[in-house]
PDB file of N, CA and C in Angstrom:
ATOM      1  N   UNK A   1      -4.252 -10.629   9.267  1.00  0.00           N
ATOM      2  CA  UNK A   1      -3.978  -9.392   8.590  1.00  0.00           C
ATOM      3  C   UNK A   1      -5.203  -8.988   7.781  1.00  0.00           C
ATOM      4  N   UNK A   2      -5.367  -8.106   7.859  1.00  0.00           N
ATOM      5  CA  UNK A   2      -6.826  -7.556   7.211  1.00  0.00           C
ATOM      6  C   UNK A   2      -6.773  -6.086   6.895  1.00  0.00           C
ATOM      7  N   UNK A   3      -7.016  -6.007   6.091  1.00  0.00           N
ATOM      8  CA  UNK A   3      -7.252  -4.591   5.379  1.00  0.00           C
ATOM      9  C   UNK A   3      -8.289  -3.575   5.058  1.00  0.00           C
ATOM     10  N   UNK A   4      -8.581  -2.948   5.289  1.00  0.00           N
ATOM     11  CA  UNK A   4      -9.835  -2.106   5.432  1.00  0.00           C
ATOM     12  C   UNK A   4     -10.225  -1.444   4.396  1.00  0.00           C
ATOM     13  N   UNK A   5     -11.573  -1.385   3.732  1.00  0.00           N
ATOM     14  CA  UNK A   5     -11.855  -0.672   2.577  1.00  0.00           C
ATOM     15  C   UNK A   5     -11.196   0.851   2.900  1.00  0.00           C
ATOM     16  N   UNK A   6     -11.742   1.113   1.043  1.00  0.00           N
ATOM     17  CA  UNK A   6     -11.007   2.521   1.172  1.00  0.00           C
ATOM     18  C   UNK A   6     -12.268   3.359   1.595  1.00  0.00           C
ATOM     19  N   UNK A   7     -12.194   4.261   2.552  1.00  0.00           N
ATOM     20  CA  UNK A   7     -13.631   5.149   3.207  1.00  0.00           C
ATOM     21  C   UNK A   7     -13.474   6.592   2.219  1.00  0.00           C
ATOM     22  N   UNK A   8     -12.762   6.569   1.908  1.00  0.00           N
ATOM     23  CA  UNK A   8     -12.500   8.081   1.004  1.00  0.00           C
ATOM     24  C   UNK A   8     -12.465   8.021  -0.502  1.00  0.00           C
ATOM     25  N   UNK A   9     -13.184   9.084  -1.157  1.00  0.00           N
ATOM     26  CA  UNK A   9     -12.888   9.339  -2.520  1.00  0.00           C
ATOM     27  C   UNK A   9     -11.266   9.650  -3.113  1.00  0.00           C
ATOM     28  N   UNK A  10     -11.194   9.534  -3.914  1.00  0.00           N
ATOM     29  CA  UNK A  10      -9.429   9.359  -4.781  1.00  0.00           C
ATOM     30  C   UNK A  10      -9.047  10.831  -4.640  1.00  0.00           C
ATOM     31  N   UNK A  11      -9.963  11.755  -4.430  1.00  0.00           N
ATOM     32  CA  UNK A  11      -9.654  13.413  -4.529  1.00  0.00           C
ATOM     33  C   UNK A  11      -9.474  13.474  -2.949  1.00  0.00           C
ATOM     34  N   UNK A  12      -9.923  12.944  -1.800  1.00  0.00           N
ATOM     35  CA  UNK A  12      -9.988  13.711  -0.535  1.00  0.00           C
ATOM     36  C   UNK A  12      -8.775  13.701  -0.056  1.00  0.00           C
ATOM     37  N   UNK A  13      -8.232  15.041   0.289  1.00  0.00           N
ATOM     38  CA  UNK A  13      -7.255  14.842   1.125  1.00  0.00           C
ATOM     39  C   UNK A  13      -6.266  14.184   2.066  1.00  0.00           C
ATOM     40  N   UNK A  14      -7.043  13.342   2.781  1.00  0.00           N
ATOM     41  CA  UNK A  14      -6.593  12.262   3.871  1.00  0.00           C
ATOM     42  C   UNK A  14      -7.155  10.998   3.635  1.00  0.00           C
ATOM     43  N   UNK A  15      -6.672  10.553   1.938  1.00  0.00           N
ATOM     44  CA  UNK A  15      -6.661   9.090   1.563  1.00  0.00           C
ATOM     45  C   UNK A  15      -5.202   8.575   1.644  1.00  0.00           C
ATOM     46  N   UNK A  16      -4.586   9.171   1.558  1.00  0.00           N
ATOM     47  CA  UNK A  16      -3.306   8.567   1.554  1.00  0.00           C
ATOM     48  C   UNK A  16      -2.558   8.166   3.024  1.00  0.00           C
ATOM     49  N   UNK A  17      -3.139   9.472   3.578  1.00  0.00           N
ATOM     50  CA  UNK A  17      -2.731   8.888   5.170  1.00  0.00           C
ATOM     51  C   UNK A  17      -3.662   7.825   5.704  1.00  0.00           C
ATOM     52  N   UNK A  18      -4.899   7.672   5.411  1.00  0.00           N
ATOM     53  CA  UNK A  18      -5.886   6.897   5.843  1.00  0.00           C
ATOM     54  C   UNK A  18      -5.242   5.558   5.069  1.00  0.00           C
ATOM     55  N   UNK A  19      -4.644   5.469   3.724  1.00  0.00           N
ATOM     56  CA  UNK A  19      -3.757   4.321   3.102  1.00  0.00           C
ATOM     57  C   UNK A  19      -2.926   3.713   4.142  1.00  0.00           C
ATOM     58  N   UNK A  20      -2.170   4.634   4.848  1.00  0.00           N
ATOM     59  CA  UNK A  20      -1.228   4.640   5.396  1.00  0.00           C
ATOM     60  C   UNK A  20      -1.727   4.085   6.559  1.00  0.00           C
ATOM     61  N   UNK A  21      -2.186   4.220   7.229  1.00  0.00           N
ATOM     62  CA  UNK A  21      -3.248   3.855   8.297  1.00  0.00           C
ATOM     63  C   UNK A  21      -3.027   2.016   8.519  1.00  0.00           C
ATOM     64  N   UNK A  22      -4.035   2.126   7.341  1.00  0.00           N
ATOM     65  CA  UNK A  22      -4.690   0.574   7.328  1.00  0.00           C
ATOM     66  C   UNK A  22      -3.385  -0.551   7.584  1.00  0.00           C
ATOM     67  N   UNK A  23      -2.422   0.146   6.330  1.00  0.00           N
ATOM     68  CA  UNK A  23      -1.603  -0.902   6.252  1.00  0.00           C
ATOM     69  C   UNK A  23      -0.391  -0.841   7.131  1.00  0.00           C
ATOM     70  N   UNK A  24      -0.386   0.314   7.715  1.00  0.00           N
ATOM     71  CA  UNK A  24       0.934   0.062   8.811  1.00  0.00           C
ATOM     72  C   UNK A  24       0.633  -1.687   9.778  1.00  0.00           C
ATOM     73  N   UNK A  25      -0.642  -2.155  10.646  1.00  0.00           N
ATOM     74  CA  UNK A  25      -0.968  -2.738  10.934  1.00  0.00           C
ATOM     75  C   UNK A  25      -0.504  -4.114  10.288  1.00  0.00           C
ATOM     76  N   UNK A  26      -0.600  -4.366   9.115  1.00  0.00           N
ATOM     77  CA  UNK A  26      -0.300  -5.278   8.525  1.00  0.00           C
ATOM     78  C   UNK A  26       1.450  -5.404   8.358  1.00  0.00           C
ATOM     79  N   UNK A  27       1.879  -4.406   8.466  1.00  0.00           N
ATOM     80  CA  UNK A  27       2.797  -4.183   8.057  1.00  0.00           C
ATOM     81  C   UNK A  27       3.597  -4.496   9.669  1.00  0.00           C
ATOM     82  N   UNK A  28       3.192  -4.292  10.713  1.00  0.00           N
ATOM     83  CA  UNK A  28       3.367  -4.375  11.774  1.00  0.00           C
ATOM     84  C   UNK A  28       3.419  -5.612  12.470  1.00  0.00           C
ATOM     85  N   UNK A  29       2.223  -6.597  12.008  1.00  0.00           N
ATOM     86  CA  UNK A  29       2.133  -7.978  11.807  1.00  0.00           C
ATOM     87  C   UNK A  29       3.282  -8.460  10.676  1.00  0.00           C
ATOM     88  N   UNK A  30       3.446  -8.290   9.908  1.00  0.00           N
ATOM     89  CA  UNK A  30       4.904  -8.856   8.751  1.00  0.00           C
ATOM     90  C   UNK A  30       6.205  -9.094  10.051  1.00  0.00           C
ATOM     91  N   UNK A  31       6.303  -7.875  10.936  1.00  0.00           N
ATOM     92  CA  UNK A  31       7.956  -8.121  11.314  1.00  0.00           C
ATOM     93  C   UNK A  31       7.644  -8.084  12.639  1.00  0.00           C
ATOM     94  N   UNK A  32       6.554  -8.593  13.293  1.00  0.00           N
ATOM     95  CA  UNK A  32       6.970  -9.406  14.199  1.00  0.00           C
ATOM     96  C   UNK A  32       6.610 -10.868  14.353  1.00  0.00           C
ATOM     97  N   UNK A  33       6.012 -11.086  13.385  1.00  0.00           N
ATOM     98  CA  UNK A  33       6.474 -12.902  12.643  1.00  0.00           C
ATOM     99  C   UNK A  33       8.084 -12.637  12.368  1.00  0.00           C
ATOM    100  N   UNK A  34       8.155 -12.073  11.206  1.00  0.00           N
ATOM    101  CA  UNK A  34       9.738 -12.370  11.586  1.00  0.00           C
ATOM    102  C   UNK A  34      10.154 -12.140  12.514  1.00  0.00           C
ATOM    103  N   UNK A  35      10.321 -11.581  13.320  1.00  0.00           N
ATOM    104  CA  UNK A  35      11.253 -11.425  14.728  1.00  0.00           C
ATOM    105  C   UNK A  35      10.954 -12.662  15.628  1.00  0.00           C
ATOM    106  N   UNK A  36       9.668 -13.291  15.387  1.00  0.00           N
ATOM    107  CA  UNK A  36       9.558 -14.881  16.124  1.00  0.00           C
ATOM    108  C   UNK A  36      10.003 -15.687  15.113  1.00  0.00           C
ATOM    109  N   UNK A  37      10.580 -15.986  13.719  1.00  0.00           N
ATOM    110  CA  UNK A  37      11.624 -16.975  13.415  1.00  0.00           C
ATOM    111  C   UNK A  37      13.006 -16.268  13.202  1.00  0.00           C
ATOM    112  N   UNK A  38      13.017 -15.804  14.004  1.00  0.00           N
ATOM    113  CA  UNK A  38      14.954 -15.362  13.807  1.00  0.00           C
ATOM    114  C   UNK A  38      15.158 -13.816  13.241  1.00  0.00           C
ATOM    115  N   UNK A  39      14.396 -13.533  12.757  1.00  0.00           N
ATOM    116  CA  UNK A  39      15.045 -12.583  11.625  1.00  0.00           C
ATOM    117  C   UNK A  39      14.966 -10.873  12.896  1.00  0.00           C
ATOM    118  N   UNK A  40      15.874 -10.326  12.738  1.00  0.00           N
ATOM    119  CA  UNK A  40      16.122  -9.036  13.421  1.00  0.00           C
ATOM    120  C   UNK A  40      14.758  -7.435  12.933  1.00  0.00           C
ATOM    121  N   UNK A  41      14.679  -7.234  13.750  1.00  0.00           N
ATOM    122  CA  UNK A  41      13.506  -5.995  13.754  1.00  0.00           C
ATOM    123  C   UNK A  41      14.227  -5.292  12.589  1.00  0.00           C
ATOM    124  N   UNK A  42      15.417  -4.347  12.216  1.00  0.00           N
ATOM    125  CA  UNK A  42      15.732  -3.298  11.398  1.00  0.00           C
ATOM    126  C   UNK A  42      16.106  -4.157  10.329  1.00  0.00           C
ATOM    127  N   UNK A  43      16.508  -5.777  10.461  1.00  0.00           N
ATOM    128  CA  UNK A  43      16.740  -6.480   9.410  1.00  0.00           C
ATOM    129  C   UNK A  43      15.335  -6.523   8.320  1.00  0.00           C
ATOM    130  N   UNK A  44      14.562  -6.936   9.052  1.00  0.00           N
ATOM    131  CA  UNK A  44      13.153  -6.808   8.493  1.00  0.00           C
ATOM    132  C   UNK A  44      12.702  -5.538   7.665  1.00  0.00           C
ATOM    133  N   UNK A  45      12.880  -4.518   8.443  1.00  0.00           N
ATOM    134  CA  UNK A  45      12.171  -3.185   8.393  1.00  0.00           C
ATOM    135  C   UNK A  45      13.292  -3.198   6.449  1.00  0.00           C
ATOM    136  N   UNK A  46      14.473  -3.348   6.717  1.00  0.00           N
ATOM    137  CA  UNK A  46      15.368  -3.046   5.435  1.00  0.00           C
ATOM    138  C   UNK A  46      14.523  -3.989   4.655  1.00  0.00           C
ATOM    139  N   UNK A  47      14.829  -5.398   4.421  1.00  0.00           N
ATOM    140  CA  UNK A  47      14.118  -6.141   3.558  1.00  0.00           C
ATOM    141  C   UNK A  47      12.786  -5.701   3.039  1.00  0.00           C
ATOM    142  N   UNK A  48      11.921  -5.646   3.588  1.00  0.00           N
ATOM    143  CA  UNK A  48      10.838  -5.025   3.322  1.00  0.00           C
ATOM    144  C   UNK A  48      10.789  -3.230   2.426  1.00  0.00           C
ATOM    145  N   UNK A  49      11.479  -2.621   2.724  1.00  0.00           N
ATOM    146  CA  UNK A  49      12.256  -1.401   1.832  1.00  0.00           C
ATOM    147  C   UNK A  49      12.609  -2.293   0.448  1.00  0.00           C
ATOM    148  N   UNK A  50      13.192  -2.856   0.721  1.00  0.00           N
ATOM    149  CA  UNK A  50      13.957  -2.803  -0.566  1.00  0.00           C
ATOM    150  C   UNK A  50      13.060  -3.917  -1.563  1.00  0.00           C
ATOM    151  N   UNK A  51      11.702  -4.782  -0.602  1.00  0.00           N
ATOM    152  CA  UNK A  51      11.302  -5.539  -1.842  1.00  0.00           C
ATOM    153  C   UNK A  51       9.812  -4.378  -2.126  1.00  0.00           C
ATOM    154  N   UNK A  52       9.514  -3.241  -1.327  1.00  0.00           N
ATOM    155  CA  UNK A  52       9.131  -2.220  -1.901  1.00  0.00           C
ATOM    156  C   UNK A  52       9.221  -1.526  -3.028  1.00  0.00           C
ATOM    157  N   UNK A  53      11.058  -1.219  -3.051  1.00  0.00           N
ATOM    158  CA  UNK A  53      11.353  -0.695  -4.258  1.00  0.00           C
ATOM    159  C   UNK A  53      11.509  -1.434  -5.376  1.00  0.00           C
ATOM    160  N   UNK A  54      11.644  -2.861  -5.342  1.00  0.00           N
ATOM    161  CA  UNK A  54      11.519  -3.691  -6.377  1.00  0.00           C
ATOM    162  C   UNK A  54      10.646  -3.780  -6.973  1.00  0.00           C
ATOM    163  N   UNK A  55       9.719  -3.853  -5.838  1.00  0.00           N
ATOM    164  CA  UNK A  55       7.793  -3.904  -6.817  1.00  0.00           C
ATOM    165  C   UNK A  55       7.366  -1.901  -7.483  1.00  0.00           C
ATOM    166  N   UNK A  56       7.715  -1.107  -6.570  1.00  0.00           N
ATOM    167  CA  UNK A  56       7.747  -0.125  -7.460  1.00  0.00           C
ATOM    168  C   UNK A  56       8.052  -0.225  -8.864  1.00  0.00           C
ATOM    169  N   UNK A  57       9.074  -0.283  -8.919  1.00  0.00           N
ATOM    170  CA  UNK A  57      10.094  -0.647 -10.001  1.00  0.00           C
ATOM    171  C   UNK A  57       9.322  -1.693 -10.971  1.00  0.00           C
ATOM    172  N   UNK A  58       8.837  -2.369 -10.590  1.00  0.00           N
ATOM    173  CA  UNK A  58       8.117  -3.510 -11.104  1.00  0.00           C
ATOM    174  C   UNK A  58       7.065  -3.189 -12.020  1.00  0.00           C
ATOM    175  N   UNK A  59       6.310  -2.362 -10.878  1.00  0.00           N
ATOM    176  CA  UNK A  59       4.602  -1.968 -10.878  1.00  0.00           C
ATOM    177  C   UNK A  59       4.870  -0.716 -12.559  1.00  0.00           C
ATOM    178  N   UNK A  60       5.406   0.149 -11.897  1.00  0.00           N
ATOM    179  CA  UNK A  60       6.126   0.966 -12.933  1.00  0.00           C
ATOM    180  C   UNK A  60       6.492   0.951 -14.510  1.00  0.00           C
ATOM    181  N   UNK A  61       6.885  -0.196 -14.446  1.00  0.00           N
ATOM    182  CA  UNK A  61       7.045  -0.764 -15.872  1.00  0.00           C
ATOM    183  C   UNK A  61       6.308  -1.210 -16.339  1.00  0.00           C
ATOM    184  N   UNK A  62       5.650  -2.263 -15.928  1.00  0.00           N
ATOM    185  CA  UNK A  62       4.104  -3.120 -16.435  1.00  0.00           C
ATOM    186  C   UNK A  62       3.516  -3.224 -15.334  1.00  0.00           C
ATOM    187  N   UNK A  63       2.424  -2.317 -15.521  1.00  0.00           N
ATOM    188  CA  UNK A  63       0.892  -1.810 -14.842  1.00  0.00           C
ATOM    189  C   UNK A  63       0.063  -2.377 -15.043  1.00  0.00           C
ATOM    190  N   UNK A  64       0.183  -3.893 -15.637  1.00  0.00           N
ATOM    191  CA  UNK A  64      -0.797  -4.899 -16.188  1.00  0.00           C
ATOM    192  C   UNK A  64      -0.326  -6.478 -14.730  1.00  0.00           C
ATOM    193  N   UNK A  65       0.451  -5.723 -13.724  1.00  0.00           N
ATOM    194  CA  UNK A  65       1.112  -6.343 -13.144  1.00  0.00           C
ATOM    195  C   UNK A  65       0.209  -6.097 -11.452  1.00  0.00           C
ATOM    196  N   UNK A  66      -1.143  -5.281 -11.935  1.00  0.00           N
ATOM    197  CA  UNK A  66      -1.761  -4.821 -10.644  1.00  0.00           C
ATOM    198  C   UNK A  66      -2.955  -5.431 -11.314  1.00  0.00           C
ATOM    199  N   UNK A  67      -4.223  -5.950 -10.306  1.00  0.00           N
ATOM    200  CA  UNK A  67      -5.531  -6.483 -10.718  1.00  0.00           C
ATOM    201  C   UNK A  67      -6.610  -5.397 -11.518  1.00  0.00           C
ATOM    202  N   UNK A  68      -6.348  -4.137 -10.705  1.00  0.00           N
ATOM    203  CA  UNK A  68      -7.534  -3.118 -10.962  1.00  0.00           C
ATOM    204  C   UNK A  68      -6.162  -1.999 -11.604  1.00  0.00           C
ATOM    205  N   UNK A  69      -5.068  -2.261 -12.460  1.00  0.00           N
ATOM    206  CA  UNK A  69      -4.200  -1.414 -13.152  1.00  0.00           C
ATOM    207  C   UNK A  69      -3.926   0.025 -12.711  1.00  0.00           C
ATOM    208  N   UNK A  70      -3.919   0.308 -11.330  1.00  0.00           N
ATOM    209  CA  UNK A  70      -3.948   1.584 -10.638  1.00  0.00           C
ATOM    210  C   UNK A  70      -2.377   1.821 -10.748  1.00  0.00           C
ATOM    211  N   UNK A  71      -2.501   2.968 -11.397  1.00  0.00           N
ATOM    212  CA  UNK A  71      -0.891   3.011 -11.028  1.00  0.00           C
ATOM    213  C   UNK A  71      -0.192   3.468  -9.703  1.00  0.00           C
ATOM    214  N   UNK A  72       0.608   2.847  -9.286  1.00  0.00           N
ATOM    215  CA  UNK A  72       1.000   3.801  -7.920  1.00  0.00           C
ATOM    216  C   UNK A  72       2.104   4.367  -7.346  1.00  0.00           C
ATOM    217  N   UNK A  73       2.521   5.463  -8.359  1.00  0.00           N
ATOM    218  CA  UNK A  73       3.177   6.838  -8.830  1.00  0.00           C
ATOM    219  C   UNK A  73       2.115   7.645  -7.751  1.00  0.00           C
ATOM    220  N   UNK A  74       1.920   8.089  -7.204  1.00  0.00           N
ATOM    221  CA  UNK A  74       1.530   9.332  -6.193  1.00  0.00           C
ATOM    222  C   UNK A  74       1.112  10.549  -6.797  1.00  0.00           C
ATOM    223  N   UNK A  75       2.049  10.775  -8.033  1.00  0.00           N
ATOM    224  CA  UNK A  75       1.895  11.831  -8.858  1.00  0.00           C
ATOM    225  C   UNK A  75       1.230  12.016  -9.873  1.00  0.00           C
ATOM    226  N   UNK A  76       0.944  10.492 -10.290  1.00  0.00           N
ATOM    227  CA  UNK A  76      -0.028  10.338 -11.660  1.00  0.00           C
ATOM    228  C   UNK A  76      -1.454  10.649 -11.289  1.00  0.00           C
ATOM    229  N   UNK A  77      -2.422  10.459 -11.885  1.00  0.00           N
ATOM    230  CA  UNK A  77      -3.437  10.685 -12.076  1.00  0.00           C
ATOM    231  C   UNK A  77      -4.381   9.665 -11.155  1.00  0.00           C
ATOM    232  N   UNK A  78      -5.296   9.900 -10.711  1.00  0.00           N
ATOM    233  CA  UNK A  78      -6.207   8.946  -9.584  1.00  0.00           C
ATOM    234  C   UNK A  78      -6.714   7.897 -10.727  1.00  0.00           C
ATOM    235  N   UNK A  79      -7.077   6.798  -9.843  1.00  0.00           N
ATOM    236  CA  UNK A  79      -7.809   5.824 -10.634  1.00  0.00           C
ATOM    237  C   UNK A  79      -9.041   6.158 -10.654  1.00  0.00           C
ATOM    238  N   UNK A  80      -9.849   6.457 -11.581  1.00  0.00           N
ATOM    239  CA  UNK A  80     -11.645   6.720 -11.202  1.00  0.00           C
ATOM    240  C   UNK A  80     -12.515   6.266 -10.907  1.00  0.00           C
ATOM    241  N   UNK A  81     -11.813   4.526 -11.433  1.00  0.00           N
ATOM    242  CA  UNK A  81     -12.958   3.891 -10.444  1.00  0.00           C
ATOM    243  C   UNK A  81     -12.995   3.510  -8.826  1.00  0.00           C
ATOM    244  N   UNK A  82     -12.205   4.184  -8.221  1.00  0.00           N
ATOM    245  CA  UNK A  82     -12.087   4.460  -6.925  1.00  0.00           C
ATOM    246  C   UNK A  82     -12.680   5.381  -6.591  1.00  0.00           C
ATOM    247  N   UNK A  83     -13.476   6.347  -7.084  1.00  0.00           N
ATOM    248  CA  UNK A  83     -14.107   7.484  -6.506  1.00  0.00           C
ATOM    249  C   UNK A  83     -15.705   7.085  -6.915  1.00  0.00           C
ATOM    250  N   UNK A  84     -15.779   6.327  -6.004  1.00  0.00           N
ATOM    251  CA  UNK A  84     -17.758   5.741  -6.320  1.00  0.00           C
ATOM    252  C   UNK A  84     -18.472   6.594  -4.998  1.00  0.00           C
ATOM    253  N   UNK A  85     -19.498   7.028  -5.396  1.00  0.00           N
ATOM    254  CA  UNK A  85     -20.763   7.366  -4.531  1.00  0.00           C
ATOM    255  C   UNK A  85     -20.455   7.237  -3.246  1.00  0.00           C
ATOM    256  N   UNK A  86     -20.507   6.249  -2.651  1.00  0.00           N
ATOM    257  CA  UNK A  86     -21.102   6.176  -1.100  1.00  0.00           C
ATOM    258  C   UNK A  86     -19.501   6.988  -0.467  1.00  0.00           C
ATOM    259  N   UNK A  87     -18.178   7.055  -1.230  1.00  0.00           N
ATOM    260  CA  UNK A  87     -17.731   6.914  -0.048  1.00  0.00           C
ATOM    261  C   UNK A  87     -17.751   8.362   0.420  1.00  0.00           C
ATOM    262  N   UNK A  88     -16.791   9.005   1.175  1.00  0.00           N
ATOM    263  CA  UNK A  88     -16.774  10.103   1.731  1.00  0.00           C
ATOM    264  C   UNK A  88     -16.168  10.950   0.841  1.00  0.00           C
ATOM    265  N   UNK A  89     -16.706  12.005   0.817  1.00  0.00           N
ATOM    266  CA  UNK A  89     -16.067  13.356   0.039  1.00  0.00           C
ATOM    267  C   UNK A  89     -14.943  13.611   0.548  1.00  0.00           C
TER     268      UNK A  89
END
């Protein structure tokens, strides 16, 4: 599982889908390990939902609970130190 830097500044448009991107893959790798020890494809897909919304929930409350304290509310404000030089406008 591997994850790919971020290629985009915190303002460009198609960071979030490009977010979206990277980690479907990984995310894709998660449930079909489970589906090779037992566990059911939509069983997975739910579990994974719901320990989503836990860590939301989590993240949400104490933001001292992430390494680089980004919050990740969608709606809040970008982190700035994500918008460095090289990457793409």
């Amino acid at each position: 599982m591997t994850i790919e830097a971020a290629k985009h500044r915190v303002s460009h448009p198609d960071r979030d889908l490009a977010c979206q991107e990277t980690v479907e893959g990984a995310m894709q790798d998660i449930i079909a390990d489970a589906t090779t020890k037992g566990w059911g494809t939509m069983e997975t897909i739910n579990a994974m939902e719901e320990v989503l919304r836990n860590l939301r929930l989590a993240y949400a409350e104490d933001l001292d609970l992430t390494k680089d304290k980004a919050n990740i509310n969608a709606s809040s404000e970008p982190d700035p130190s994500n918008d460095w030089p090289a990457a793409e406008p």
